[in-house]
Protein backbone atom coordinates (compact mmCIF):
# COMPACT_ATOMS: atom_id res chain seq x y z
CA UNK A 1 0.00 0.00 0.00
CA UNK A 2 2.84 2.49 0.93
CA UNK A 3 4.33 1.68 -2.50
CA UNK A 4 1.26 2.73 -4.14
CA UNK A 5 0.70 6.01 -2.58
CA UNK A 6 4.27 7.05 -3.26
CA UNK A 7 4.23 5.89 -6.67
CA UNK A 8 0.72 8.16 -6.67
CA UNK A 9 2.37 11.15 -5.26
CA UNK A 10 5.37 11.27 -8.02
CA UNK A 11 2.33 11.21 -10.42
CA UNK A 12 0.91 13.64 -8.77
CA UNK A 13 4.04 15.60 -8.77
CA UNK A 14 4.51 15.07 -12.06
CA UNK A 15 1.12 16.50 -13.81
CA UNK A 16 1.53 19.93 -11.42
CA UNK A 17 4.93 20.45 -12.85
CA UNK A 18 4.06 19.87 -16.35
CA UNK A 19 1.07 21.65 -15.66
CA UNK A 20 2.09 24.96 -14.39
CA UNK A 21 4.46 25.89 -16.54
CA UNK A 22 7.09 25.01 -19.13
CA UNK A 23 9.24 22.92 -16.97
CA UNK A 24 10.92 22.83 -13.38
CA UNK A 25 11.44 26.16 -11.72
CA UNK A 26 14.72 27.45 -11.54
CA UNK A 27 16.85 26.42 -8.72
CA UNK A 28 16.55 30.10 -7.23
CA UNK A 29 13.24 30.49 -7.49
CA UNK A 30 12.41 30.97 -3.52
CA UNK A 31 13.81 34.27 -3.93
CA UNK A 32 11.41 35.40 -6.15
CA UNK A 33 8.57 33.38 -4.64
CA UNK A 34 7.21 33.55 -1.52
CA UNK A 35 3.93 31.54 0.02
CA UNK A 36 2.57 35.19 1.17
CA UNK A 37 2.98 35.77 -2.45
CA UNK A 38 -0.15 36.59 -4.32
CA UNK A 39 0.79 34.19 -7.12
CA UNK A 40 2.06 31.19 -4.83
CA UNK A 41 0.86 27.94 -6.13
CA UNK A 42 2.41 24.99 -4.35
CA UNK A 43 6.36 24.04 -3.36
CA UNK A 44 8.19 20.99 -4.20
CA UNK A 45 10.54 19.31 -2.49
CA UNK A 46 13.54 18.04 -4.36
CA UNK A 47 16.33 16.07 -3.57
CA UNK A 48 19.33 15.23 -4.96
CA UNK A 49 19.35 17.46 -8.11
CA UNK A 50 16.44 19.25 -9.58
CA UNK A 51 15.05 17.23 -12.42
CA UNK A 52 11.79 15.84 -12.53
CA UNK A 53 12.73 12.57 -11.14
CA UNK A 54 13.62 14.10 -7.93
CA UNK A 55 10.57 14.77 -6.94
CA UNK A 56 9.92 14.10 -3.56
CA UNK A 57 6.66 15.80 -2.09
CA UNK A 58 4.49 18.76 -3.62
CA UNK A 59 2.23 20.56 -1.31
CA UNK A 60 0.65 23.41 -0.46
CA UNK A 61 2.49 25.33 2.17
CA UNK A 62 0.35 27.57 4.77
CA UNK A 63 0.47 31.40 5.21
CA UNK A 64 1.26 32.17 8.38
CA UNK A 65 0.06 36.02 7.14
CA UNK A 66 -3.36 34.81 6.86
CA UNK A 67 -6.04 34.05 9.15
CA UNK A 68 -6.66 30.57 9.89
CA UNK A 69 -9.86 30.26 8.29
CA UNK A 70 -8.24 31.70 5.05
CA UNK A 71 -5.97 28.89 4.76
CA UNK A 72 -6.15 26.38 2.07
CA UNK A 73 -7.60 23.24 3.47
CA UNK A 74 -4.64 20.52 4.08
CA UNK A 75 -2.04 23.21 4.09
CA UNK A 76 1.42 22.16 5.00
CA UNK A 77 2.73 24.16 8.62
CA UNK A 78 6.15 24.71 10.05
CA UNK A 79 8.38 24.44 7.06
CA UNK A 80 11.42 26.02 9.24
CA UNK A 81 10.85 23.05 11.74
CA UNK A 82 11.41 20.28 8.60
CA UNK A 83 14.26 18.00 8.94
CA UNK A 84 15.21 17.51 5.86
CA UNK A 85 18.14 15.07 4.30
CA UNK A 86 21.09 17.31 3.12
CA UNK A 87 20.77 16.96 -0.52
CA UNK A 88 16.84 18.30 -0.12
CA UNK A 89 15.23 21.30 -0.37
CA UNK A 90 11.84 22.92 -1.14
CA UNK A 91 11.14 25.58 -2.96
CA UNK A 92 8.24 27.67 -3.49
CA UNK A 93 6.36 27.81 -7.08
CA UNK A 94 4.79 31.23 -7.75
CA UNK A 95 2.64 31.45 -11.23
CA UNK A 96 3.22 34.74 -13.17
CA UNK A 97 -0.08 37.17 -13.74
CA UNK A 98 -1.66 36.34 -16.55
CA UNK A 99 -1.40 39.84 -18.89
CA UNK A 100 -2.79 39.96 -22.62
CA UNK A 101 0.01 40.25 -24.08
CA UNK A 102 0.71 36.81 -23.41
């Protein structure tokens, strides 16, 4: 069963990167994104490189700026307080306003 769900969550992982944008965000994107950010749309957690298959976890990370009953339901708390390995990190994923010049 654990096998399963993991194997779920890489799909999962999967379809929101190739769904938000034209590939994996740049490996300095948390400076330009930030989960107070108006555009934030869900961090990954990658170790050991930052390709696709290094997907570990995608989530929704809670804004400690916002109320609790503003929260996204299931939100993710206390990323300071994660332990994770040394070759992980997360970063944030922000989308960019859609404009019509696009």
């Amino acid at each position: 069963m654990f096998a399963t769900f993991k194997i779920k969550k890489r799909i999962l992982a999967l379809l929101v990167l190739v769904g938000c944008g034209d590939g994996l965000p740049d490996k300095n994107i948390d400076r330009e994104c930030r989960v107070h950010d108006a555009g934030y749309s869900h961090t990954v957690i990658f170790c050991g490189g930052f390709e696709s298959d290094n997907v570990e976890d995608v989530f929704i990370a809670c804004d400690i700026r916002r109320p609790r009953d503003e929260q996204f339901e299931g939100c993710v708390t206390g990323l300071d307080l994660m332990d994770l390995d040394s070759d992980c990190e997360f970063q944030h994923v922000c989308m960019k306003p859609w404009t019509e010049d696009q």
